[in-house]
Structures are given as C-alpha cells and as structure tokens.
C-alpha atoms as a PDB file:
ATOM      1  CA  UNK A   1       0.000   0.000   0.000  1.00  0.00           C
ATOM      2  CA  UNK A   2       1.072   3.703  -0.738  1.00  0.00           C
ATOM      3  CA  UNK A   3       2.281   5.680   2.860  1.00  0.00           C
ATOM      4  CA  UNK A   4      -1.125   7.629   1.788  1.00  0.00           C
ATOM      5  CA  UNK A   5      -3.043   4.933   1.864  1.00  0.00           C
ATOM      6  CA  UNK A   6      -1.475   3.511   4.946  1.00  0.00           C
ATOM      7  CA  UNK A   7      -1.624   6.653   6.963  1.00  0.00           C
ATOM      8  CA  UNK A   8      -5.559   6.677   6.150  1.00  0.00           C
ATOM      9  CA  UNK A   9      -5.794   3.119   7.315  1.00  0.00           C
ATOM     10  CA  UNK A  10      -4.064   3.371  10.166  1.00  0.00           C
ATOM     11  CA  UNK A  11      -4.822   6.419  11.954  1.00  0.00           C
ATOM     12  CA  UNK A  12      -3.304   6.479  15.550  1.00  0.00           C
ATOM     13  CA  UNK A  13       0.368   6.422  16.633  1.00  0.00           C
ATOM     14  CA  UNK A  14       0.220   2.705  18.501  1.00  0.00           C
ATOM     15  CA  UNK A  15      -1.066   1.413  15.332  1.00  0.00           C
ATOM     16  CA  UNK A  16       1.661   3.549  12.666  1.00  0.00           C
ATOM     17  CA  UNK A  17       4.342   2.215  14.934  1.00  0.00           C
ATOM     18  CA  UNK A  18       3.055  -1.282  14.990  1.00  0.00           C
ATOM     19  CA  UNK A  19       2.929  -1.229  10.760  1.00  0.00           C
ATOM     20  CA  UNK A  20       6.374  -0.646  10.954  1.00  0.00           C
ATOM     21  CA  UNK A  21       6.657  -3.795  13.233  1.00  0.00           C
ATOM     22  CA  UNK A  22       4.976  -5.629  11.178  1.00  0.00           C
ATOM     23  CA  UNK A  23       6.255  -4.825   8.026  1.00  0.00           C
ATOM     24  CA  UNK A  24       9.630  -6.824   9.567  1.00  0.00           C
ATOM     25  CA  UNK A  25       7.810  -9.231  11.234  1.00  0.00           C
ATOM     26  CA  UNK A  26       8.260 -12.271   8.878  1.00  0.00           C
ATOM     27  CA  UNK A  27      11.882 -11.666   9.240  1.00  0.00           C
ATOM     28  CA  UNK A  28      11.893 -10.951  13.163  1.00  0.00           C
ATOM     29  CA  UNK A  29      10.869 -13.332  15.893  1.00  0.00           C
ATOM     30  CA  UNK A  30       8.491 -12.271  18.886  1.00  0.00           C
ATOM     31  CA  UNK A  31       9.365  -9.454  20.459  1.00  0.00           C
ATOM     32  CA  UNK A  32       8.397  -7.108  23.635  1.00  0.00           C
ATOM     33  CA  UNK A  33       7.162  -4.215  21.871  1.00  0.00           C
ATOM     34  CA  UNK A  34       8.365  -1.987  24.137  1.00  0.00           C
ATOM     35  CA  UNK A  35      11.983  -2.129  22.930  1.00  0.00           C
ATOM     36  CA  UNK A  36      13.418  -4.495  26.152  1.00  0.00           C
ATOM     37  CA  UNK A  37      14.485  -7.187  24.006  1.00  0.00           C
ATOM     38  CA  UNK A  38      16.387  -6.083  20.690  1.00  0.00           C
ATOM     39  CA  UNK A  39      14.965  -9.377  18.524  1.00  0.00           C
ATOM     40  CA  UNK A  40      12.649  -6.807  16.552  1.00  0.00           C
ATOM     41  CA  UNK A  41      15.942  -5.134  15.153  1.00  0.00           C
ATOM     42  CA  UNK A  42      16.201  -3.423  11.636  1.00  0.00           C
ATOM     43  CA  UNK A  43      18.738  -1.122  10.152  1.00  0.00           C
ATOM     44  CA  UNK A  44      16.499   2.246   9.339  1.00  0.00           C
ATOM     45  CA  UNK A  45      19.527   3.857   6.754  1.00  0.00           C
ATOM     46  CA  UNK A  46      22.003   2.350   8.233  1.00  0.00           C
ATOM     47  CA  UNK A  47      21.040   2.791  11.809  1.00  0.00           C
ATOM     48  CA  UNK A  48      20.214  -0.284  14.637  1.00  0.00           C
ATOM     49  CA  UNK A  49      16.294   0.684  15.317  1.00  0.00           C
ATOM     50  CA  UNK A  50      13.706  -1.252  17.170  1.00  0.00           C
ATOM     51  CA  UNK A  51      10.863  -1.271  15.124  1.00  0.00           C
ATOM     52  CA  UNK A  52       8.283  -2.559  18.067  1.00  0.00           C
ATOM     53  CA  UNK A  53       8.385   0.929  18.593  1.00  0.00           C
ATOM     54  CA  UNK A  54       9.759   2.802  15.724  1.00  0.00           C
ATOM     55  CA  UNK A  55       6.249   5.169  14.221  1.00  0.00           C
ATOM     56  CA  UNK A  56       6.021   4.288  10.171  1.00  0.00           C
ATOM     57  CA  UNK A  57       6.054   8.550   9.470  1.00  0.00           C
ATOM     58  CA  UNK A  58       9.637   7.443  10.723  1.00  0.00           C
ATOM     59  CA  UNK A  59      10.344   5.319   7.663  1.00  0.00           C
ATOM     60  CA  UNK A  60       8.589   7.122   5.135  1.00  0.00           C
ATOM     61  CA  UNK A  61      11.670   7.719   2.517  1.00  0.00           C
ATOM     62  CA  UNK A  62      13.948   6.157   4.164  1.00  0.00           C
ATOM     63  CA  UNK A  63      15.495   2.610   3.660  1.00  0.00           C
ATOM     64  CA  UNK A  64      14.875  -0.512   5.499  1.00  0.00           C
ATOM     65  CA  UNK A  65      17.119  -3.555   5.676  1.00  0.00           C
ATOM     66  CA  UNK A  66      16.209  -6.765   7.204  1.00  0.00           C
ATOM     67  CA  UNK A  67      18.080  -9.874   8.109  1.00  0.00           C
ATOM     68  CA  UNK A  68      17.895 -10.923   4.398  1.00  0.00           C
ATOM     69  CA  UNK A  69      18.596  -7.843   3.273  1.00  0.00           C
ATOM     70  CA  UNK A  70      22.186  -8.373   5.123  1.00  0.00           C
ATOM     71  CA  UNK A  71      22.937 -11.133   3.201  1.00  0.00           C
ATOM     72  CA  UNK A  72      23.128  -9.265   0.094  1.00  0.00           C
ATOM     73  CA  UNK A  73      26.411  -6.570   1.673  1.00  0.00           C
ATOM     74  CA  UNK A  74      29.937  -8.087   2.499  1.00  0.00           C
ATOM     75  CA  UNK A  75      29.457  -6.937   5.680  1.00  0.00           C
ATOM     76  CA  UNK A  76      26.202  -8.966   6.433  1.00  0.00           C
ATOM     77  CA  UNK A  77      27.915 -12.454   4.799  1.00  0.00           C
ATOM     78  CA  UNK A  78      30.751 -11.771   7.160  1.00  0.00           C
ATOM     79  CA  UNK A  79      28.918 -11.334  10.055  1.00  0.00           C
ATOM     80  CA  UNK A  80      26.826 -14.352   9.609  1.00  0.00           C
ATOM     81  CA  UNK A  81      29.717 -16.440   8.845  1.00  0.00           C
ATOM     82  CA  UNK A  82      31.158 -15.516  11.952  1.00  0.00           C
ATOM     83  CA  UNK A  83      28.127 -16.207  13.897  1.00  0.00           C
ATOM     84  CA  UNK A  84      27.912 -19.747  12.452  1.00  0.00           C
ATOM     85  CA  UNK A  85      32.228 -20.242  13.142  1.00  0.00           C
ATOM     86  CA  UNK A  86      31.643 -19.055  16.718  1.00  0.00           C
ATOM     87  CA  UNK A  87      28.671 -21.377  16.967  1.00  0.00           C
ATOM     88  CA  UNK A  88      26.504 -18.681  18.251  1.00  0.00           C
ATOM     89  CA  UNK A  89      23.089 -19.967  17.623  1.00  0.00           C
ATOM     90  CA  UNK A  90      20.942 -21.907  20.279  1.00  0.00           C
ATOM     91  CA  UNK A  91      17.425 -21.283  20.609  1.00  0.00           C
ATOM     92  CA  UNK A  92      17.340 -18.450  17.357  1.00  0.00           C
ATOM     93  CA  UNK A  93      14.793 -16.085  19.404  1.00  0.00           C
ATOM     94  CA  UNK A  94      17.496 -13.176  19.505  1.00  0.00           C
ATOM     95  CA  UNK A  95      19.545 -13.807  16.959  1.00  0.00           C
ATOM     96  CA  UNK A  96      18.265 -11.344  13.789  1.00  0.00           C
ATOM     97  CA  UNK A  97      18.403  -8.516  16.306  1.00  0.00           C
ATOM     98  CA  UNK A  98      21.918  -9.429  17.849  1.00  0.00           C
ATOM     99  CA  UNK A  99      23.295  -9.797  13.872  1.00  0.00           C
ATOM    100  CA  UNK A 100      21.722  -6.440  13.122  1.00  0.00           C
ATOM    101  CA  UNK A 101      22.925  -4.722  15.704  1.00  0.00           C
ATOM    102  CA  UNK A 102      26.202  -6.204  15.193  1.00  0.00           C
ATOM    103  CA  UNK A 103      26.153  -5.261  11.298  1.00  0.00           C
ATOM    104  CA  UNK A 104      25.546  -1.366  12.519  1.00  0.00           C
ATOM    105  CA  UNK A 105      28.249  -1.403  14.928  1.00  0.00           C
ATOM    106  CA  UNK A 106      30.902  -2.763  12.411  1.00  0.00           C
ATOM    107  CA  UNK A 107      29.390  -0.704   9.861  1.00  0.00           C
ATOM    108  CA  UNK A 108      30.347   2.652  11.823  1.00  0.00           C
ATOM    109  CA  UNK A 109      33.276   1.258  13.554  1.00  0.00           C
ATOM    110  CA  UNK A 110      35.429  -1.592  12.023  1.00  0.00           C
ATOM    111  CA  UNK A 111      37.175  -2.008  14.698  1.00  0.00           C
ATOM    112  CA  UNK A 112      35.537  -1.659  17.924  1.00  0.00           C
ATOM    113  CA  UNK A 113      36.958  -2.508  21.558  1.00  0.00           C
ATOM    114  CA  UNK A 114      35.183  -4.417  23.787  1.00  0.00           C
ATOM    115  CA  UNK A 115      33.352  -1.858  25.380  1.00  0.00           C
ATOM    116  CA  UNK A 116      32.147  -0.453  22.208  1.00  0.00           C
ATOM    117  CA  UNK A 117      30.809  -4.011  21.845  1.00  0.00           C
ATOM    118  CA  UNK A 118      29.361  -3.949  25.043  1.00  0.00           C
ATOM    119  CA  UNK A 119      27.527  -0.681  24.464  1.00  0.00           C
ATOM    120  CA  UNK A 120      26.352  -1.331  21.376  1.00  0.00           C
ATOM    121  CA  UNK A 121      24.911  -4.718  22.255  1.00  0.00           C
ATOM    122  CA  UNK A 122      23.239  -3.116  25.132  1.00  0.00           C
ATOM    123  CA  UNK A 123      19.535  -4.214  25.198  1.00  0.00           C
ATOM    124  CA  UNK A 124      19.602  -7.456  22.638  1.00  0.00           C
ATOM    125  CA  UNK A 125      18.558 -10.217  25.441  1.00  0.00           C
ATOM    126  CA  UNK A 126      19.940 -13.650  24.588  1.00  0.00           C
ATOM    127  CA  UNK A 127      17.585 -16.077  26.768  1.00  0.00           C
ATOM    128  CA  UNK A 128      20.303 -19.080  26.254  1.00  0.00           C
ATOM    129  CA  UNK A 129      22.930 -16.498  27.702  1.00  0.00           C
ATOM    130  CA  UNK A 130      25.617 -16.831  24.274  1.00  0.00           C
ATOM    131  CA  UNK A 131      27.157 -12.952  25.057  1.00  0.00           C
ATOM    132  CA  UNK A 132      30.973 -14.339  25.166  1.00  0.00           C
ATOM    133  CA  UNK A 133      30.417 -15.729  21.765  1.00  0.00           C
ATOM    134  CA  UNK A 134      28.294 -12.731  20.373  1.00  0.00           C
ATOM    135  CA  UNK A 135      30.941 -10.866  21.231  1.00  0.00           C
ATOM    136  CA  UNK A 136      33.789 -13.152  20.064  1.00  0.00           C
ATOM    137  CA  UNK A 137      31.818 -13.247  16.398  1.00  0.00           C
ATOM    138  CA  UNK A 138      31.779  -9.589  16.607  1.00  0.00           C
ATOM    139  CA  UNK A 139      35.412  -9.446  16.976  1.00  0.00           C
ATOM    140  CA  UNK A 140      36.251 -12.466  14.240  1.00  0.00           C
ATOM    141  CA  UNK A 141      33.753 -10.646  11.495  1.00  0.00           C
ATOM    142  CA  UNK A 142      35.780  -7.389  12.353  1.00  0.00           C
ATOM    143  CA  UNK A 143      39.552  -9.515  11.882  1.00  0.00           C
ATOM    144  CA  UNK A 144      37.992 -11.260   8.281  1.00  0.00           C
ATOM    145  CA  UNK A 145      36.651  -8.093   7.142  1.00  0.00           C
ATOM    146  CA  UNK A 146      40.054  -6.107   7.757  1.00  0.00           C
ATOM    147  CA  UNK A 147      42.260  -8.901   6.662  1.00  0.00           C
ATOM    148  CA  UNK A 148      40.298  -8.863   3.193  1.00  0.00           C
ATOM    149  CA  UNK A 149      41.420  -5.533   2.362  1.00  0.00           C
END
C-alpha cells in the first residue's frame, strides 16, 4: 500500500508504529514491543532501530534492511559467517536482532573494543545467555573483514 493509503488506514500512533513492526515481522521473531528485548531489530539507513516501537512517518523515505537484506552486503555475509564459526546460535529467538545490531556497529566502527561491543549490544537479550560468543563473532567478522582488504 502507498504511505497515503497507509496513513488513512491506520490512523493512531500505537497502530503507525506497529505497521512498521509488522512490516519486519516475517523476518523478526516475537518481540516485547516496548523495545526491552532487541529481537525486533532493523537497520532504518544504516542505523540499529527497534521497530516494536519505531512510528512508520519514521520510515517514510527512508530505507529498510532486514536480516535478508544483510545477506546481500559483504558486511552482512561476514557477520553471519562468523556467527555460524563461533557457533553462536541456540534457541534463534534473539539472533536477527543481535546480527543487526552487530552489522551497525561494524558498519560505523570496524574495529571496535570491547566496550564499544558492550555498548552497542546493550539491550539485545539472549535467553540461552551466548554474550561471550556474540561478542567473540563480533570481533572475528571485524579480523575477516580487515584482513580482506
């Protein structure tokens, strides 16, 4: 539907910022909508937002990149790979939010310390508790990506 359209249709604020939810949904898992979680996690140009409670007039013009849409950047195939050599996966719940985040932190710094990794992970809950390796892909995407230049 057109943003005209969709404006029209939906009317209030709660329900704008849940169309923007939604519109990532197939690609995101459950999430808190209320932004305590991190697994609703896009890129809005560039930028790590939550879209549980990001309004759609937020997104009007502006691009939106989803977990597939990573796959298509060097970045994104980088940062997967290292997810799946650090064997970060259990239970899957958090895991398009931590990789997006991720993707936005290496994407402004390539070579973050550990407490920009900390920070910038800040508020992507892993239930099955895999932070050491989160971080530890974090840090293997950012080695591959500088030793392929």
């Amino acid at each position: 539907a057109s943003s005209s359209a969709m404006s029209s249709i939906l009317g209030s604020c709660e329900r704008a910022t849940m169309a923007v939810h939604a519109s990532t949904w197939k690609t995101s898992t459950a999430s808190s909508g209320i932004s305590q979680c991190g697994a609703c996690t896009v890129h809005l140009d560039g930028k790590a937002i939550r879209s549980c409670v990001t309004p759609v007039s937020t997104a009007n013009g502006k691009h939106i990149t989803t977990i597939e849409g990573l796959a298509e950047t060097t970045l994104g195939k980088a940062v997967q790979a290292a997810w799946l050599e650090v064997d970060v996966p259990q239970c899957g719940y958090c895991q398009s939010g931590q990789i997006m985040s991720a993707t936005a932190l290496l994407k402004e710094n390539p070579h973050p310390s550990e407490s920009q990794i900390t920070a910038a992970m800040e508020g992507n809950l892993c239930r099955c508790g895999t932070y050491n390796r989160i971080r530890s892909a974090i840090r293997t995407a950012s080695e591959q990506l500088g030793a392929a230049k």
